[in-house]
N, C-alpha and C. Protein backbone atom coordinates (compact mmCIF):
# COMPACT_ATOMS: atom_id res chain seq x y z
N UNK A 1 -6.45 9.76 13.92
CA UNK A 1 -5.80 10.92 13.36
C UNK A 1 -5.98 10.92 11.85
N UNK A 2 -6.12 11.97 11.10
CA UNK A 2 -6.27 12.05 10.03
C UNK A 2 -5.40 12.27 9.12
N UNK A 3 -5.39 11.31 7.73
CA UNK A 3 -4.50 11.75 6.70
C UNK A 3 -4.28 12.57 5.89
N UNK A 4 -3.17 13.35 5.53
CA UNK A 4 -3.61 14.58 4.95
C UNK A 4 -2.36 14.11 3.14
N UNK A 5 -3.09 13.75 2.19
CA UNK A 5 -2.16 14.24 0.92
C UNK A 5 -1.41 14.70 0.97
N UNK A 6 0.22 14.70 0.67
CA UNK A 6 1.37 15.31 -0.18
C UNK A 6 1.38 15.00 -1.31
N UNK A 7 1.33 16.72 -2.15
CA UNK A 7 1.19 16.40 -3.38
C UNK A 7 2.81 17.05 -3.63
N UNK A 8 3.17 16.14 -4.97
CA UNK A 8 4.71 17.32 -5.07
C UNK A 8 4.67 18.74 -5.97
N UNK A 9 5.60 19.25 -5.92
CA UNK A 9 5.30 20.89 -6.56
C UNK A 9 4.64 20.54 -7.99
N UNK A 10 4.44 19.94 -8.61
CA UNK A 10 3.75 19.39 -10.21
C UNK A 10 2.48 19.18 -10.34
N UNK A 11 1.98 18.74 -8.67
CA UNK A 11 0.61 18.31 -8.11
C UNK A 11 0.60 16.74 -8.50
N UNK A 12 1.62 16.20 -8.79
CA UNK A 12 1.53 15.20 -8.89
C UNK A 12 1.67 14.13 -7.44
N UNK A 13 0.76 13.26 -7.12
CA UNK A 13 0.44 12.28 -5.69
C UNK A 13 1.97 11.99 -5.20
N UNK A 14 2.25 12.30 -3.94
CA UNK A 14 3.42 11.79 -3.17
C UNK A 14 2.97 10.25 -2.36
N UNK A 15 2.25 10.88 -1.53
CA UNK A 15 2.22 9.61 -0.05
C UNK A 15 1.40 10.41 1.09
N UNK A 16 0.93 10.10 1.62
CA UNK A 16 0.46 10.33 2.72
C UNK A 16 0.90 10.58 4.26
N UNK A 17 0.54 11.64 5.29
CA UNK A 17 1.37 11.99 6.53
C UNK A 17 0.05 12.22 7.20
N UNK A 18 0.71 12.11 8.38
CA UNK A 18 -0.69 12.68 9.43
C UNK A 18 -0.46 14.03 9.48
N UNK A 19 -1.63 14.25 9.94
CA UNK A 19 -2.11 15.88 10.46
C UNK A 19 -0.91 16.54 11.22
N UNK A 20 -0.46 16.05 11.96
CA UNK A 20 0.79 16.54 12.90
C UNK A 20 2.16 16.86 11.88
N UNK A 21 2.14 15.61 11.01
CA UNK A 21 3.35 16.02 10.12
C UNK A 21 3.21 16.80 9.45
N UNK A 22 2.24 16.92 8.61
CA UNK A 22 1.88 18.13 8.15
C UNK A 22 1.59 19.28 8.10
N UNK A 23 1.31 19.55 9.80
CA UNK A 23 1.20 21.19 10.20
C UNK A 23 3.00 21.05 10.31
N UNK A 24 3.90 20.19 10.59
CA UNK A 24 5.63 20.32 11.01
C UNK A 24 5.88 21.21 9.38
N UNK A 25 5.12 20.50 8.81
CA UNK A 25 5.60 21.06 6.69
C UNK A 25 5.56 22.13 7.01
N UNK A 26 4.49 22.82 7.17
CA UNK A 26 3.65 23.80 6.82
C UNK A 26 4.04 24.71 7.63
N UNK A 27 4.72 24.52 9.11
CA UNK A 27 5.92 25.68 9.46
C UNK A 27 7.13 25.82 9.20
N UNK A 28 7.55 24.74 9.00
CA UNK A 28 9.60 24.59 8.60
C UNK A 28 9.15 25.44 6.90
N UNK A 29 7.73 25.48 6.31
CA UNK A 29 7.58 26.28 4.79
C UNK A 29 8.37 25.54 3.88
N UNK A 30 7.98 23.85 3.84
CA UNK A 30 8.29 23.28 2.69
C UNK A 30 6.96 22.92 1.98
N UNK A 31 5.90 23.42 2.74
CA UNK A 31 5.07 22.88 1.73
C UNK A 31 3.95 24.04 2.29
N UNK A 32 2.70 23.89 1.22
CA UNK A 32 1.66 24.72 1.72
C UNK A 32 0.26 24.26 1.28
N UNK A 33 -0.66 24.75 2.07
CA UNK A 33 -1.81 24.25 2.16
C UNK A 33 -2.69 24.09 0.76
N UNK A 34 -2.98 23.68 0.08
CA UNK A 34 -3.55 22.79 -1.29
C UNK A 34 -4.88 23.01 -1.46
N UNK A 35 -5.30 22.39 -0.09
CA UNK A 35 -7.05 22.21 0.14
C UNK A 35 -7.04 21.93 1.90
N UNK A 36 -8.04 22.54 2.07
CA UNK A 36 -8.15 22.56 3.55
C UNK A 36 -9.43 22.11 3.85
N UNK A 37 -10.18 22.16 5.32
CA UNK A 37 -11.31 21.67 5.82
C UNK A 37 -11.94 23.24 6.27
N UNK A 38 -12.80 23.26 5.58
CA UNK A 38 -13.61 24.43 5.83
C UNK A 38 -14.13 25.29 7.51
N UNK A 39 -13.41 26.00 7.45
CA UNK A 39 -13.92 26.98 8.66
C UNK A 39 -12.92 26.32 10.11
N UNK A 40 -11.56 25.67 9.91
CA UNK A 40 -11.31 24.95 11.22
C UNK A 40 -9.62 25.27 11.03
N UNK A 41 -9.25 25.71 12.08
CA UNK A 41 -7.60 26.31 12.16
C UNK A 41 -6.86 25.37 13.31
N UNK A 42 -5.66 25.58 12.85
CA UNK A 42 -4.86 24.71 13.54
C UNK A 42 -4.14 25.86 13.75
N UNK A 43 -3.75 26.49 14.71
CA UNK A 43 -3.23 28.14 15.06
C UNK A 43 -3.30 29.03 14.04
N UNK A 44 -2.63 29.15 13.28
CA UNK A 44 -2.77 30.46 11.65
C UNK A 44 -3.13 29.79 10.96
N UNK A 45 -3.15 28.60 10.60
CA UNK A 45 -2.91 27.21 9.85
C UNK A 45 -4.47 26.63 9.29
N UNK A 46 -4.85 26.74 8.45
CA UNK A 46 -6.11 26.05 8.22
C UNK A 46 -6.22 24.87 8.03
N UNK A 47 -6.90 23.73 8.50
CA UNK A 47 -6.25 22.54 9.09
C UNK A 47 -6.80 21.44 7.57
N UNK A 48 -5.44 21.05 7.26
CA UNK A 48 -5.31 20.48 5.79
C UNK A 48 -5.71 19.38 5.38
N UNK A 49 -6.23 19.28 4.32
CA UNK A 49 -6.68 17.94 3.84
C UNK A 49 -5.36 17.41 2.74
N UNK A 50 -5.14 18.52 1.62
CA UNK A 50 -3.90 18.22 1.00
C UNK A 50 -2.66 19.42 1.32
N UNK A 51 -1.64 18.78 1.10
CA UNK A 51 0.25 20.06 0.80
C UNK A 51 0.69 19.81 -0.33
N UNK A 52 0.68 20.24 -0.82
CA UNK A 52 1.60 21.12 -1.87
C UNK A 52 2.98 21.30 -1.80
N UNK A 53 4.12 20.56 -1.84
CA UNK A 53 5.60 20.64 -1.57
C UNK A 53 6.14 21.93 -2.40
N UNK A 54 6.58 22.71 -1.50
CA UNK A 54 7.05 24.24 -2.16
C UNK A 54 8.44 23.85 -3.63
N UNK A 55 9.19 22.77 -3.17
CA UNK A 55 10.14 22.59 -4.09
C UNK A 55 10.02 21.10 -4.20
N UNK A 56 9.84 20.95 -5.50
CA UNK A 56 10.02 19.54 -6.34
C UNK A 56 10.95 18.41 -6.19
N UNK A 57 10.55 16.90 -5.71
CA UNK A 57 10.99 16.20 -5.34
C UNK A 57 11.16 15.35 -6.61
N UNK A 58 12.62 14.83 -6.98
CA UNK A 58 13.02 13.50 -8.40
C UNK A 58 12.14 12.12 -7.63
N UNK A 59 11.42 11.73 -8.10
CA UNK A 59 10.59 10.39 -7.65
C UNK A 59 10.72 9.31 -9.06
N UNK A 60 11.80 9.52 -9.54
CA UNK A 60 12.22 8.62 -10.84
C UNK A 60 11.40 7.29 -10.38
N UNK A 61 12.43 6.58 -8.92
CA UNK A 61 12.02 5.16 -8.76
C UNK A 61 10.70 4.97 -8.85
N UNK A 62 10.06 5.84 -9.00
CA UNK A 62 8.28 5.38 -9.02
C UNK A 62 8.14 4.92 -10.40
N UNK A 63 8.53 5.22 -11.09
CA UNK A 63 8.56 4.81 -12.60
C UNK A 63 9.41 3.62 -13.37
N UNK A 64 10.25 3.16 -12.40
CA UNK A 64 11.34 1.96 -12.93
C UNK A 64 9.95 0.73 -12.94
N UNK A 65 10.65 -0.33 -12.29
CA UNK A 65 10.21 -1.74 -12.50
C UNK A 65 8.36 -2.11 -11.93
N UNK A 66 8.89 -0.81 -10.87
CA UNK A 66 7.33 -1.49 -10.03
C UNK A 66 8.02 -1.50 -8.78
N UNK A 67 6.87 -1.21 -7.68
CA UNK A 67 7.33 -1.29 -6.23
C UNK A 67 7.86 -3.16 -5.89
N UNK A 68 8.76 -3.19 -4.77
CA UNK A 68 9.85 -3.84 -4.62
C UNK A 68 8.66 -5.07 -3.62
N UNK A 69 9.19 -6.21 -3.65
CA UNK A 69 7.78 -7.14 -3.18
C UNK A 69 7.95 -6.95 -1.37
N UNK A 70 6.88 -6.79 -0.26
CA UNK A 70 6.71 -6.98 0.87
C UNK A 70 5.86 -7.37 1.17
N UNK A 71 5.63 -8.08 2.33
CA UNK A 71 4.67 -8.66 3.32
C UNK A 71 3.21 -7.83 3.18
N UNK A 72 3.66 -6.91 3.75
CA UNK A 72 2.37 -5.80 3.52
C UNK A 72 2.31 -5.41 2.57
N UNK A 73 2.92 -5.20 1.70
CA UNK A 73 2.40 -5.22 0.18
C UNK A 73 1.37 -5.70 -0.63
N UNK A 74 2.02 -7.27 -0.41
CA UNK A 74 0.87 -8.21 -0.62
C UNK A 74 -0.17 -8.09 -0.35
N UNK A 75 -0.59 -7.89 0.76
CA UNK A 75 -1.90 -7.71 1.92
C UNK A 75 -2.90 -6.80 1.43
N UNK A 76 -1.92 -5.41 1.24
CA UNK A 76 -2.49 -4.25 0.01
C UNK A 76 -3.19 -4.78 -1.34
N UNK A 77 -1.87 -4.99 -1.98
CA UNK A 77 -2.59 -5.77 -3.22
C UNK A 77 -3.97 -6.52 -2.78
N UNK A 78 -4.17 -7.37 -2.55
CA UNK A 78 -5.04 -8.16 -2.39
C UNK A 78 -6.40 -7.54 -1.47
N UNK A 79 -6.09 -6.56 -1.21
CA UNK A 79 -6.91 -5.51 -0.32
C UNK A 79 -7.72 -6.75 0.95
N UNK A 80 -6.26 -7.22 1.74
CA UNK A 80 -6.27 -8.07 2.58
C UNK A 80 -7.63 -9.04 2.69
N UNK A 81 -8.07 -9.58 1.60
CA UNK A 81 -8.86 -10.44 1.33
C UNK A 81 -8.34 -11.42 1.12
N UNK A 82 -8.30 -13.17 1.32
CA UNK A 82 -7.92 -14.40 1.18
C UNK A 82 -7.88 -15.00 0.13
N UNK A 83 -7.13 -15.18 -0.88
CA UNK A 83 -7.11 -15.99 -2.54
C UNK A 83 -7.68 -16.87 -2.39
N UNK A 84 -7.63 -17.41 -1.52
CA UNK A 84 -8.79 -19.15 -1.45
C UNK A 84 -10.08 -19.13 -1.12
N UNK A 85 -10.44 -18.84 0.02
CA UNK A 85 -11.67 -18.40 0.12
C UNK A 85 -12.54 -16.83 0.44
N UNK A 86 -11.76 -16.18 0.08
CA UNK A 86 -12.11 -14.10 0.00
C UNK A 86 -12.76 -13.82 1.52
N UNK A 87 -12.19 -14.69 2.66
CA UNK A 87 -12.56 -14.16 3.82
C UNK A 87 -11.41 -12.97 4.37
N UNK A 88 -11.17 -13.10 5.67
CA UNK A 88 -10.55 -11.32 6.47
C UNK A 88 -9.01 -12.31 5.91
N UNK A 89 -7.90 -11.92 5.61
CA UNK A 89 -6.78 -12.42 5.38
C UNK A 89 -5.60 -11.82 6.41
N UNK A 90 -4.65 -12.53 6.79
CA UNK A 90 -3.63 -12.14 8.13
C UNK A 90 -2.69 -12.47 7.80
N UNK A 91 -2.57 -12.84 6.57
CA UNK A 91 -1.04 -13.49 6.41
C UNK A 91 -0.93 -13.82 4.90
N UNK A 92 0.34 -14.23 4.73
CA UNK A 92 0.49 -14.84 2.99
C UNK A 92 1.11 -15.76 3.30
N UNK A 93 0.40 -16.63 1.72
CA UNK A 93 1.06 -17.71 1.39
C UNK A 93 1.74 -17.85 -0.09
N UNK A 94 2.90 -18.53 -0.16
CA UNK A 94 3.63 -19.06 -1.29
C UNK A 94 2.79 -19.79 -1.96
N UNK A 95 2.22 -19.90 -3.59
CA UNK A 95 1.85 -20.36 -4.43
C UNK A 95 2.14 -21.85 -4.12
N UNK A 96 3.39 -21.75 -4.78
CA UNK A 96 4.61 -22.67 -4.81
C UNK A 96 5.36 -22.56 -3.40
N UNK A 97 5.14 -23.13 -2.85
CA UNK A 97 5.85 -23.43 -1.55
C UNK A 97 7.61 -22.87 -1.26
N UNK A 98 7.84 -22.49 -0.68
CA UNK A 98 9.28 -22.21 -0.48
C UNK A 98 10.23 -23.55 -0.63
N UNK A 99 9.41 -24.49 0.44
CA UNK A 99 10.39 -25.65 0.39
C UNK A 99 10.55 -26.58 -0.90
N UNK A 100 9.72 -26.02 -1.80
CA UNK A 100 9.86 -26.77 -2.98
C UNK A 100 10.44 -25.71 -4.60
N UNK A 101 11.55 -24.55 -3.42
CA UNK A 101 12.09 -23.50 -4.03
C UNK A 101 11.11 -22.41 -4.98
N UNK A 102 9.25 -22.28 -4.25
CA UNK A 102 8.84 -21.23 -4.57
C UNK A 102 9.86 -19.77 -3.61
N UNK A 103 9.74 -18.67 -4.83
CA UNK A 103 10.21 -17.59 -4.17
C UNK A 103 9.35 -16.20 -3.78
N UNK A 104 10.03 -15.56 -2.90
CA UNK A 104 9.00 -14.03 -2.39
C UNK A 104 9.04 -13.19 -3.89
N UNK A 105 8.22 -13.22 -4.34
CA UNK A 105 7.70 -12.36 -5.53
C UNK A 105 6.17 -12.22 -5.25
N UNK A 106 5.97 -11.37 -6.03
CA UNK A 106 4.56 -10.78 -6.11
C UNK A 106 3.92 -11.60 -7.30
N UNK A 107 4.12 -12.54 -8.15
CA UNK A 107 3.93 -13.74 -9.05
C UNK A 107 3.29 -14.76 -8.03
N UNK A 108 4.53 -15.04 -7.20
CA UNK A 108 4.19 -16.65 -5.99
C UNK A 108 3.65 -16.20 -4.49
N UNK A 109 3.01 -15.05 -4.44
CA UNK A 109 2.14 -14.98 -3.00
C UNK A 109 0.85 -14.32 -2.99
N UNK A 110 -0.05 -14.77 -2.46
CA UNK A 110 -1.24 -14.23 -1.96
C UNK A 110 -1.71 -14.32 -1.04
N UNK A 111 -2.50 -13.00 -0.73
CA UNK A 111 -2.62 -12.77 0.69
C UNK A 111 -4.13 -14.11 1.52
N UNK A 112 -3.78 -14.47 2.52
CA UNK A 112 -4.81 -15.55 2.86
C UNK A 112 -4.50 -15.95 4.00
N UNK A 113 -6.12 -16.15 4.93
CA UNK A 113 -6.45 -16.10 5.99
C UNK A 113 -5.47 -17.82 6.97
N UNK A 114 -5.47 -17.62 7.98
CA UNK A 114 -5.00 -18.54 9.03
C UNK A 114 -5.75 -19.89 8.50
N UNK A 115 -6.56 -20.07 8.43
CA UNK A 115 -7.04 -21.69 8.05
C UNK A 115 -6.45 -22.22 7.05
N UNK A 116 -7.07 -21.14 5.61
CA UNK A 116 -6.49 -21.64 4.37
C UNK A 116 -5.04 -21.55 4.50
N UNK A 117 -4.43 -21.28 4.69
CA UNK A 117 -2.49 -21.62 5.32
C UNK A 117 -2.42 -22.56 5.61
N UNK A 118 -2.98 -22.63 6.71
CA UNK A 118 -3.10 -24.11 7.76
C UNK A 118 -3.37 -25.33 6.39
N UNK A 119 -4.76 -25.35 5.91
CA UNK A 119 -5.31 -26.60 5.22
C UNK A 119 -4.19 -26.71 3.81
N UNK A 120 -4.19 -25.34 3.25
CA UNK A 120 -2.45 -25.37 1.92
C UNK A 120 -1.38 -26.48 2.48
N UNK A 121 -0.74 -25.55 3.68
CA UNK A 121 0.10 -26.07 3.97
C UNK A 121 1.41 -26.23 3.09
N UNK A 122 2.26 -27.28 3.01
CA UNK A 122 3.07 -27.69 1.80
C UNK A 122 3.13 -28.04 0.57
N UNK A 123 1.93 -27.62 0.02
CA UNK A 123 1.43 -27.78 -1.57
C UNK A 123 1.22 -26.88 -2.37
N UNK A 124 1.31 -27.37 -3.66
CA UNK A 124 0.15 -26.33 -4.62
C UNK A 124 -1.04 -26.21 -4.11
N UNK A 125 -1.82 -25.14 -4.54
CA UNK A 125 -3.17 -25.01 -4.75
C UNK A 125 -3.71 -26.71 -5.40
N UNK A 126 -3.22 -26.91 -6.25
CA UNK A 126 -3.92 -27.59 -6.94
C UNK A 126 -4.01 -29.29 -6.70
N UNK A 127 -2.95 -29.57 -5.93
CA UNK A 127 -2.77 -30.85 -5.23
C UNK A 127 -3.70 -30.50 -3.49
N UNK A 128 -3.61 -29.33 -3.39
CA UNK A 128 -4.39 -29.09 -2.05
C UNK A 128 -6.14 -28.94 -2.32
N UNK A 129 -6.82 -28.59 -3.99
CA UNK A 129 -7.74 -28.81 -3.95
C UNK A 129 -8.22 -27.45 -3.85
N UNK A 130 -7.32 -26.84 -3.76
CA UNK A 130 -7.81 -25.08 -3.12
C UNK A 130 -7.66 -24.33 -4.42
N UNK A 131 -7.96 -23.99 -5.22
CA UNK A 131 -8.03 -23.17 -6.26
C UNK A 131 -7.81 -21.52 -6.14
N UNK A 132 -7.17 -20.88 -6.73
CA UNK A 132 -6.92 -19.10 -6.45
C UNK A 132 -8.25 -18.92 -6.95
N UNK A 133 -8.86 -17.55 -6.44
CA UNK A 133 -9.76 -16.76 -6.72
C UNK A 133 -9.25 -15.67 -7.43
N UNK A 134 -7.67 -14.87 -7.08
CA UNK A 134 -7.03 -13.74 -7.78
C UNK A 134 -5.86 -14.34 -8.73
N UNK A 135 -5.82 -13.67 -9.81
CA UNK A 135 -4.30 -13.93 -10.33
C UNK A 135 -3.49 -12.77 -9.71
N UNK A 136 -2.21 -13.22 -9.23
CA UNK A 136 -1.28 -12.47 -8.59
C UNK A 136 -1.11 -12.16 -9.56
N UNK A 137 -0.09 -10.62 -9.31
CA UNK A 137 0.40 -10.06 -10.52
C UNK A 137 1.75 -9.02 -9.88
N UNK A 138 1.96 -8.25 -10.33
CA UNK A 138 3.11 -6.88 -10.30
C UNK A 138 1.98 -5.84 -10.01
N UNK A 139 1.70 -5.55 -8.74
CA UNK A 139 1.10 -3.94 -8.97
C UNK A 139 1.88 -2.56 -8.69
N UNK A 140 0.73 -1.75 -9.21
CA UNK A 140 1.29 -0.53 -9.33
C UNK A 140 1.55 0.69 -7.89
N UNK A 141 1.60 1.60 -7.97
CA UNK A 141 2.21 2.30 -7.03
C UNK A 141 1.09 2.76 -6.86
N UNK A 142 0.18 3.16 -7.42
CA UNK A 142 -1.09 3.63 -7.47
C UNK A 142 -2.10 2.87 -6.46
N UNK A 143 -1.73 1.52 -6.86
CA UNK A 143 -2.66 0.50 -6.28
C UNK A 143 -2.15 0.02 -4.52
N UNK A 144 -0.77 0.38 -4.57
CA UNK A 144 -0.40 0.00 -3.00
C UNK A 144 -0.55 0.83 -2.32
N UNK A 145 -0.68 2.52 -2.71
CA UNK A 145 -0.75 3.45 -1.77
C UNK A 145 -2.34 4.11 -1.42
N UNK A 146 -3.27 2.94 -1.79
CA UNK A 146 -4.53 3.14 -1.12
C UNK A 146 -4.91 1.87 -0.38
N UNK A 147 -5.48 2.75 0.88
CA UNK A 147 -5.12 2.01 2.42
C UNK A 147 -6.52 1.27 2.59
């Protein structure tokens, strides 16, 4: 199924909905068609690539600290590639270990595959021999909401 852009009334980037949610916009008339796919209807409806929100949404929190740290977040960030060795990644690991009071921040995790977990284990990188390839960091909203 395909994703279609919400932009808010400013044209400034919302988030993304499927095709289905977006023809729901586009009759309840909270939003309207932006940019469409040439020559192809979805009943009256020209079947959308971006919407256009008819009335303006406050999206302050996009602008405070930075998005809030998650699992899949991480994964994003790292555009699910492995800090240790840049293979397919399935999981994260703590820098700093939990049990040695590392915490869930976006500072102490990167995203990395089932082995390198396995061979980490309860260490640093650096007592494990495994060196980062990325510096973790704080990303942006920009950077988590491409898939």
């Amino acid at each position: 199924m395909t994703a279609v852009l919400v932009l808010n009334a400013d044209l400034g980037p919302l988030h993304r909905v499927s095709l289905k949610h977006a023809v729901r916009m586009l009759c309840r008339q909270v939003a309207e068609v932006h940019e469409a796919e040439p020559d192809r209807l979805i009943g009256v409806y020209p079947v959308p690539r971006v919407v256009r929100l008819i009335a303006y949404v406050v999206t302050r929190w996009r602008y405070g600290r930075g998005p809030g740290w998650s699992r899949p977040g991480v994964l994003a960030r790292d555009k699910r590639r492995c800090g240790y060795c840049g293979g397919a990644a399935s999981t994260i690991d703590h820098v700093l270990p939990r049990s040695r009071g590392g915490a869930n921040t976006w500072q102490n995790t990167v995203a990395a595959c089932g082995p390198c977990n396995q061979r980490k284990g309860d260490r640093t990188p650096a007592e494990a021999g495994m060196p980062l390839r990325i510096s973790p960091g704080i990303p942006g909203w920009a950077q988590l909401a491409t898939r």
